[in-house]
C-alpha atoms as a PDB file:
ATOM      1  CA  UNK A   1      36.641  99.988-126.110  1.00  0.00           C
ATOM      2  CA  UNK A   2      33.618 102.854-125.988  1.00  0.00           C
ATOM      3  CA  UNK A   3      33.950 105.624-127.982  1.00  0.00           C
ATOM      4  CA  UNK A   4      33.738 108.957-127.237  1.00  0.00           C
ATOM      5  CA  UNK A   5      29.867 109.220-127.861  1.00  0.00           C
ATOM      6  CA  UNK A   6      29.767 106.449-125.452  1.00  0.00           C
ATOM      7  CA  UNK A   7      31.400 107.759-123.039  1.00  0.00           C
ATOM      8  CA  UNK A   8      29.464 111.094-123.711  1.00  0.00           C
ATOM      9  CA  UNK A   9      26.620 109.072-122.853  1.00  0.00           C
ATOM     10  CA  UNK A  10      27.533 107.436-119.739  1.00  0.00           C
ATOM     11  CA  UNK A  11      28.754 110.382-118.108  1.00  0.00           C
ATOM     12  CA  UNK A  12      25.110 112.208-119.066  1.00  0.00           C
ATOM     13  CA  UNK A  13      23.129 109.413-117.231  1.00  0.00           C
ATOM     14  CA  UNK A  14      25.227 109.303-114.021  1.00  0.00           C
ATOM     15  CA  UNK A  15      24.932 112.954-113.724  1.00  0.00           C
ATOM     16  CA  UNK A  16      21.005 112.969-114.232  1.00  0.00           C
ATOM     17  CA  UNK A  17      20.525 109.972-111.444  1.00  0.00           C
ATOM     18  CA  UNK A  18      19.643 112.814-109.134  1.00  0.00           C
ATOM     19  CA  UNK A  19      18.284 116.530-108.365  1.00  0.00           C
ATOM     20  CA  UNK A  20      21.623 116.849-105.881  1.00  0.00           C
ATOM     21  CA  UNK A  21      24.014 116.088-108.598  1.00  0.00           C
ATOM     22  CA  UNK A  22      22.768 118.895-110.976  1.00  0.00           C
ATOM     23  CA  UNK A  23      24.992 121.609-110.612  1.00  0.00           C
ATOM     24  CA  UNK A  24      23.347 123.377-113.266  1.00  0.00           C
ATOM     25  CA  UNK A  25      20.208 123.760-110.111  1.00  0.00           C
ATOM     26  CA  UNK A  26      22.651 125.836-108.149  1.00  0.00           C
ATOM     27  CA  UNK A  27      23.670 129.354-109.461  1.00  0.00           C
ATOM     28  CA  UNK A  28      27.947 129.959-109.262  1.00  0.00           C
ATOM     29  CA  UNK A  29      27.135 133.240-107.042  1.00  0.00           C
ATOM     30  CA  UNK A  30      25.065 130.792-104.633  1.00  0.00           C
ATOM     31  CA  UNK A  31      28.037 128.407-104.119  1.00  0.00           C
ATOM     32  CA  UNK A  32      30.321 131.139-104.201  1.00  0.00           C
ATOM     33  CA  UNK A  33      28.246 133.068-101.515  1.00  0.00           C
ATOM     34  CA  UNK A  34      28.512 129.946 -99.576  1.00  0.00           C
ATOM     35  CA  UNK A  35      31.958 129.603 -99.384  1.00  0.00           C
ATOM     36  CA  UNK A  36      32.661 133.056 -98.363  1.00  0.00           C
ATOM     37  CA  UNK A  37      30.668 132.019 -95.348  1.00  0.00           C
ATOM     38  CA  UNK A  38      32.718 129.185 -94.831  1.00  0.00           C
ATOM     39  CA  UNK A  39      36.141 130.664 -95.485  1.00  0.00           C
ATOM     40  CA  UNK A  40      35.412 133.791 -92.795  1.00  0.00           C
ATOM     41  CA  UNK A  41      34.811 131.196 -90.186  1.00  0.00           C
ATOM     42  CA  UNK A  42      31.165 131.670 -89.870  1.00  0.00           C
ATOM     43  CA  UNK A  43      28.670 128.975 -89.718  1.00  0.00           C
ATOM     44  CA  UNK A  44      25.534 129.464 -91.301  1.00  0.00           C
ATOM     45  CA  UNK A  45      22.401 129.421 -89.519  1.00  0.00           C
ATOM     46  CA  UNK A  46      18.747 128.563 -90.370  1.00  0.00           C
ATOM     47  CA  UNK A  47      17.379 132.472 -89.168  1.00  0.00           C
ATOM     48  CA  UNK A  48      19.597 135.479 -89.415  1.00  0.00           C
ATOM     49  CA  UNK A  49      18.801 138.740 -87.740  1.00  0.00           C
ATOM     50  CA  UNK A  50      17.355 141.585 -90.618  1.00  0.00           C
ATOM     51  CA  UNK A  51      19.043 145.042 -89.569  1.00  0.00           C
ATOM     52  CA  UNK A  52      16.274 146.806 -91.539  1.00  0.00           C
ATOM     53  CA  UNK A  53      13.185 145.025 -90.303  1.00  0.00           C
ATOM     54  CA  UNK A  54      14.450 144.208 -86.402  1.00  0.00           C
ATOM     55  CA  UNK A  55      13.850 140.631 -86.899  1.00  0.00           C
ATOM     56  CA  UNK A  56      14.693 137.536 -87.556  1.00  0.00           C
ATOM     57  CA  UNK A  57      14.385 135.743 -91.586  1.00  0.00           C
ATOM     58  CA  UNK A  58      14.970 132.770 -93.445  1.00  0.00           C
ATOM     59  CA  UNK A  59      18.771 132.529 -94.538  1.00  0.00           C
ATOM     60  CA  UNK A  60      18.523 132.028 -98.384  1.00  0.00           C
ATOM     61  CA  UNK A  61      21.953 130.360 -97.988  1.00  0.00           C
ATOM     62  CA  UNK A  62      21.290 127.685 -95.139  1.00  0.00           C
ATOM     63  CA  UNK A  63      18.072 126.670 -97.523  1.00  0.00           C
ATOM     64  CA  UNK A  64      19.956 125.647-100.438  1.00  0.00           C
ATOM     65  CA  UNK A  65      22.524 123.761 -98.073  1.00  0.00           C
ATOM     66  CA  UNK A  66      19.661 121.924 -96.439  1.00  0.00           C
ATOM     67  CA  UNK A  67      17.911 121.496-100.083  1.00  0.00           C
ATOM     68  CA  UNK A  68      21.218 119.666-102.268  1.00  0.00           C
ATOM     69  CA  UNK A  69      23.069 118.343 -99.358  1.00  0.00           C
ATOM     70  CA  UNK A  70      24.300 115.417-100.712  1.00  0.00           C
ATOM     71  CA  UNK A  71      25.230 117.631-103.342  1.00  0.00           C
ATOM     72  CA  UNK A  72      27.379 120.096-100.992  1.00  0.00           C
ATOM     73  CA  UNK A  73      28.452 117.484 -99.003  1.00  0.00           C
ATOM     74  CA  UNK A  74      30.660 116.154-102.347  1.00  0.00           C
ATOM     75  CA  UNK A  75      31.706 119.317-103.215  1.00  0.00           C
ATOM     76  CA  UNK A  76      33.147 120.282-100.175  1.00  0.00           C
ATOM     77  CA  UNK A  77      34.711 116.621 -99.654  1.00  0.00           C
ATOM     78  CA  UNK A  78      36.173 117.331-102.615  1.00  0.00           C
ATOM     79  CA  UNK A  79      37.728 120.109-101.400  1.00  0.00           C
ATOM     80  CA  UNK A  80      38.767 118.442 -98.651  1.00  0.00           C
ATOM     81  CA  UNK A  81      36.605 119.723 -95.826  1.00  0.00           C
ATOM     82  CA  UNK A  82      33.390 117.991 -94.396  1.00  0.00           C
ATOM     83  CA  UNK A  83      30.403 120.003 -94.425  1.00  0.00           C
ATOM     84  CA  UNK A  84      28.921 119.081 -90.764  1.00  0.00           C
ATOM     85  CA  UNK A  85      24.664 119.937 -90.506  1.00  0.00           C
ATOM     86  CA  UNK A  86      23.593 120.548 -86.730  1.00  0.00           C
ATOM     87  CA  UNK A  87      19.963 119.653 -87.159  1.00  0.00           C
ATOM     88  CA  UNK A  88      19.571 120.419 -82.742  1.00  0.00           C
ATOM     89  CA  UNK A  89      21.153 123.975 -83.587  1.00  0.00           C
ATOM     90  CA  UNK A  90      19.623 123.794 -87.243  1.00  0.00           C
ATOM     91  CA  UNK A  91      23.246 125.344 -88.480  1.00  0.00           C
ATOM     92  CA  UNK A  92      25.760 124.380 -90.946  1.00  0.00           C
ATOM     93  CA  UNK A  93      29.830 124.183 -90.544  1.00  0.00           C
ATOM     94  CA  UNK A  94      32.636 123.553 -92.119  1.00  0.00           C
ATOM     95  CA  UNK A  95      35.156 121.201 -90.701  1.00  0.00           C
ATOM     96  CA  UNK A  96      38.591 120.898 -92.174  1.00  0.00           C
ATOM     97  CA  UNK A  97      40.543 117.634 -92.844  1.00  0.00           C
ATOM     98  CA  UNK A  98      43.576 118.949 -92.946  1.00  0.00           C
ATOM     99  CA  UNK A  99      45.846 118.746 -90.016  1.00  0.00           C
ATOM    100  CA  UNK A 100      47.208 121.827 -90.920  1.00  0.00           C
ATOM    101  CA  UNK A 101      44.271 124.108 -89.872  1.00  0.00           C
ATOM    102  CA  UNK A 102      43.856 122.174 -86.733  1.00  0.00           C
ATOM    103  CA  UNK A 103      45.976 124.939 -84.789  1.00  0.00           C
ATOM    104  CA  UNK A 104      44.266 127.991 -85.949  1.00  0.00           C
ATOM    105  CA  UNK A 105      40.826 125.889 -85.500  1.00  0.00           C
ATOM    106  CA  UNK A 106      41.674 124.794 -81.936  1.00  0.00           C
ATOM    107  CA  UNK A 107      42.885 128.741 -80.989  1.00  0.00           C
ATOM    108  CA  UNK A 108      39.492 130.189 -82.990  1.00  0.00           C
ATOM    109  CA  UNK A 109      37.069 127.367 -80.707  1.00  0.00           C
ATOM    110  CA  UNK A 110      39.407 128.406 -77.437  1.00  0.00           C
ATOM    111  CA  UNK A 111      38.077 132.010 -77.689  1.00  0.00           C
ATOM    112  CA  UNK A 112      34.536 131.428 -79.073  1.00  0.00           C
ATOM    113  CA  UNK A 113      34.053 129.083 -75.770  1.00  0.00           C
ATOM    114  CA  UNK A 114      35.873 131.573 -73.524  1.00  0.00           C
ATOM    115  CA  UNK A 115      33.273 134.391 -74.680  1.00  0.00           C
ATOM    116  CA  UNK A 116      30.014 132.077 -74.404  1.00  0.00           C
ATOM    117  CA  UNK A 117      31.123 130.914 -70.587  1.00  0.00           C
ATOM    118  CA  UNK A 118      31.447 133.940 -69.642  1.00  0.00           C
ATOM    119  CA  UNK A 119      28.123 135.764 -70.881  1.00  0.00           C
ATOM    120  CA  UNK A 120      26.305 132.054 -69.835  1.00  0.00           C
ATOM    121  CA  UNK A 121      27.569 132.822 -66.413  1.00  0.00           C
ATOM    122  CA  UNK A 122      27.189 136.280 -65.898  1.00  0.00           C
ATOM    123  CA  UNK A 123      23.358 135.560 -67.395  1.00  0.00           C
ATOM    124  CA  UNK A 124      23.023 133.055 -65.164  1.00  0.00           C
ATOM    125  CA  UNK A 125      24.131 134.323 -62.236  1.00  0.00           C
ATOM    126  CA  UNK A 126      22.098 136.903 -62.893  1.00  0.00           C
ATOM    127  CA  UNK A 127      18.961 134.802 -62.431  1.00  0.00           C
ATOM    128  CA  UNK A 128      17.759 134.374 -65.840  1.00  0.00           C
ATOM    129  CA  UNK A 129      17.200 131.526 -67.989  1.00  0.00           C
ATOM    130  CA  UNK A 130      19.863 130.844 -70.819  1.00  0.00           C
ATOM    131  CA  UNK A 131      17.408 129.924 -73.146  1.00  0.00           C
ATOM    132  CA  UNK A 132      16.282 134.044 -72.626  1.00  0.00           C
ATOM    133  CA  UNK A 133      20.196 134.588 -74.743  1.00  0.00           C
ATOM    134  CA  UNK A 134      18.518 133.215 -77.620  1.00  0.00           C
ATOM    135  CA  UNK A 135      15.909 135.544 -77.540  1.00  0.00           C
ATOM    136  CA  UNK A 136      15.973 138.596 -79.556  1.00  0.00           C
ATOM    137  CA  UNK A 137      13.956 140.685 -77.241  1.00  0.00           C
ATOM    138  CA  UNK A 138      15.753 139.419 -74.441  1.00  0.00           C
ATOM    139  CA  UNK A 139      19.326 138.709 -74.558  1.00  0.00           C
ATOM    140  CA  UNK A 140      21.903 141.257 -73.260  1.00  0.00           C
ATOM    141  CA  UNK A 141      21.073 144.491 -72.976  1.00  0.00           C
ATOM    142  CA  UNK A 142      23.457 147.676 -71.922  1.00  0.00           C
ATOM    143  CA  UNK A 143      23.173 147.629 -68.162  1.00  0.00           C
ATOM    144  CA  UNK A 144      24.180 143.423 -69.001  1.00  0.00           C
ATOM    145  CA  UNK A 145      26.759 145.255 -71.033  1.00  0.00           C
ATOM    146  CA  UNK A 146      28.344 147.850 -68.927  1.00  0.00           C
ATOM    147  CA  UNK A 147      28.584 145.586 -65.738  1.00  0.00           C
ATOM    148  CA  UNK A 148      30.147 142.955 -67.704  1.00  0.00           C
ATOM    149  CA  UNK A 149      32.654 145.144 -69.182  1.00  0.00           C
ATOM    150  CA  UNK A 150      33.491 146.878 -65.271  1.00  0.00           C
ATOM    151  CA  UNK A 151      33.942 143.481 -64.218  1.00  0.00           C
ATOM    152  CA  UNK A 152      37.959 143.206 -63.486  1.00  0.00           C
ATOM    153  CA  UNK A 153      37.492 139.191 -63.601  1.00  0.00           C
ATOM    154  CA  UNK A 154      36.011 139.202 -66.847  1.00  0.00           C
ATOM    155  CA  UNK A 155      38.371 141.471 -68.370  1.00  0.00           C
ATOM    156  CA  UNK A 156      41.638 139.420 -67.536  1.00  0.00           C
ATOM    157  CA  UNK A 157      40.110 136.458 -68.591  1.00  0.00           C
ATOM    158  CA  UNK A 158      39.096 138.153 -72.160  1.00  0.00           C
ATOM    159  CA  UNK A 159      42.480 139.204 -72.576  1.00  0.00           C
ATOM    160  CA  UNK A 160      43.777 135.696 -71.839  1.00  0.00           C
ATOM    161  CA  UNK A 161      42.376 135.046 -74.757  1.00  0.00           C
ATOM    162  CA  UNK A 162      43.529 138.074 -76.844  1.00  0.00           C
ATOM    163  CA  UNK A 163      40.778 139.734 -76.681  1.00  0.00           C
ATOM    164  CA  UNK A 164      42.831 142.692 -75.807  1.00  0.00           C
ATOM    165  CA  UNK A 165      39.911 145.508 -76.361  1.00  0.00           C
ATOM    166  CA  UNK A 166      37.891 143.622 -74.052  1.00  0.00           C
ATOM    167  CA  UNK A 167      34.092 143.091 -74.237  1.00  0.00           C
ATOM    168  CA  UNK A 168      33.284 144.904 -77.647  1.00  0.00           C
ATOM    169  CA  UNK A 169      36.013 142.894 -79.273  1.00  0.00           C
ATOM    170  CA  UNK A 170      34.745 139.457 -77.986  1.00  0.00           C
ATOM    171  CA  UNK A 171      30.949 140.176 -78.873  1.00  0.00           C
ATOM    172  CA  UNK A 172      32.485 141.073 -82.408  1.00  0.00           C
ATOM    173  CA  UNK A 173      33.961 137.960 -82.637  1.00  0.00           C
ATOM    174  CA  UNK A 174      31.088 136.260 -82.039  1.00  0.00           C
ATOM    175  CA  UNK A 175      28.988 138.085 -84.953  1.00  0.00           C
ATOM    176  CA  UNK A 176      31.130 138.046 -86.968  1.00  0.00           C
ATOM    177  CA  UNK A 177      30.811 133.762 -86.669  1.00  0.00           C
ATOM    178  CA  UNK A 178      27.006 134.179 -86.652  1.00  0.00           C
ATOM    179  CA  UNK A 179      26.786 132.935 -83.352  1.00  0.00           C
ATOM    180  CA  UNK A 180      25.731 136.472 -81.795  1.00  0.00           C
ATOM    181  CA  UNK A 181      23.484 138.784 -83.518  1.00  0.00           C
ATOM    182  CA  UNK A 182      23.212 142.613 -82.568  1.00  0.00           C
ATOM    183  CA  UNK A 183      19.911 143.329 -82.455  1.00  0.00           C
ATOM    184  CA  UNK A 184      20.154 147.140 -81.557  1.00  0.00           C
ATOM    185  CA  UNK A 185      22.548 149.576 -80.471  1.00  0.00           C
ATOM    186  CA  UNK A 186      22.781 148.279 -77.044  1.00  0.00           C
ATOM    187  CA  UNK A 187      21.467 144.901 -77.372  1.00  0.00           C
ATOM    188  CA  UNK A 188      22.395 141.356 -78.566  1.00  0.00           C
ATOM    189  CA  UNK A 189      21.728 138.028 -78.510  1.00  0.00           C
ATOM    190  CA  UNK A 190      22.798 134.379 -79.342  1.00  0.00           C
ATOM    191  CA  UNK A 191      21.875 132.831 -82.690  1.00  0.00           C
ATOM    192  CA  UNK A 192      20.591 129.373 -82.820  1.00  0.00           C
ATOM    193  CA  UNK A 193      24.161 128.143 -83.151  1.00  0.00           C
ATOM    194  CA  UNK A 194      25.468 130.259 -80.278  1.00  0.00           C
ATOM    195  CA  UNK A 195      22.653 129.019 -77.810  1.00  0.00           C
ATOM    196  CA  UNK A 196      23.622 125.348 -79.072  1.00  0.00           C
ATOM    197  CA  UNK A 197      27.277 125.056 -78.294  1.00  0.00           C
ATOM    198  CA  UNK A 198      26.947 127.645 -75.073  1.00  0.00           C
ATOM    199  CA  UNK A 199      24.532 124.647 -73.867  1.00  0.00           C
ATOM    200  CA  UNK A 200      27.121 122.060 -74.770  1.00  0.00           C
ATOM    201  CA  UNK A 201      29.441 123.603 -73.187  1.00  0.00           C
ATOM    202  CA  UNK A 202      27.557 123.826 -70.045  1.00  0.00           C
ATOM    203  CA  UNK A 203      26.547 120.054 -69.852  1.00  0.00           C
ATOM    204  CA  UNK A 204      30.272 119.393 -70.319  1.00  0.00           C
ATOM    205  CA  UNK A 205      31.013 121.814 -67.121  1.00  0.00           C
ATOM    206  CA  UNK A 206      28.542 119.831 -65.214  1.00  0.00           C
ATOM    207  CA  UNK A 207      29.564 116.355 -66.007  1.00  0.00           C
ATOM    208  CA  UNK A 208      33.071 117.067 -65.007  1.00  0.00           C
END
């Protein structure tokens, strides 16, 4: 039987077979930061939109994810999630394992589609491109805005949903996830993870 220094030992060189197993690379308020993300429901994107500059940056948090992967990907496994990397939407999610969470998921990805139909449609039948929602000098804007929120249709569908304050409370929603940026008093537009599942959802509306 080892002894204790063996063990000691052992332990040491199965931790240093690696850069992703080092925890001692990732700072506690990094992870921590992280899983705040995570635990409000966002997902984390590759850009996020700078209030103070009007544009778009690198998201500190989605380049340590994409740096020690493997290394997340334990942690979180450990946890009992699975941490899920869109490279199309270049975005990061959290997916639960638990059964438990699978009502509360299924009710949060209900609304979050029933909010991106509805501006995809209204953009499109508006005669622009969807790809232009991604687009932080395009996207909606407050005449997009106000005729959305007069439209009757859209408002009993929104409150379908329980989106009960209409419009303002659905776009909310959507920033809050980090799937919809403001990018000015009047103005927003998709993130890279917004645009993604808005065209998934389309492609799934045409093949049925």
């Amino acid at each position: 039987m080892p002894d204790f220094s063996d063990v000691t030992e052992t332990n040491e060189a199965v931790q240093n077979t690696g850069p992703d197993s080092h925890f001692d690379q990732i700072l506690p308020a990094q992870s921590a930061a992280i899983y705040r993300e995570f635990q409000a429901g966002r997902v984390i994107v590759r850009d996020v939109w700078d209030k103070n500059r009007s544009e778009l940056r690198a998201n500190p948090l989605y380049n340590l994810l994409f740096n020690h992967l493997s290394h997340f990907r334990t942690f979180y496994e450990h946890l009992g999630s699975e941490l899920v990397f869109n490279e199309a939407g270049d975005f990061f999610f959290l997916k639960e394992s638990s059964d438990e969470e699978g009502e509360e998921h299924d009710e949060n990805a209900f609304r979050v589609q029933v909010v991106l139909l509805l501006i995809g449609r209204y953009f499109a039948r508006s005669g622009r491109d969807l790809d232009y929602l991604g687009r932080s000098d395009a996207g909606l804007n407050e005449q997009d805005f106000n005729v959305m929120a007069g439209d009757e249709e859209y408002q009993d569908i929104l409150r379908a949903a329980r989106f009960e304050k209409g419009l303002p409370e659905a776009l909310d929603y959507l920033d809050k996830r980090n799937l919809l940026f403001r990018s000015g008093p009047n103005r927003w537009f998709l993130s890279s993870a917004g645009l993604f599942f808005l065209n998934e959802l389309v492609r799934e509306y045409e093949k049925g």
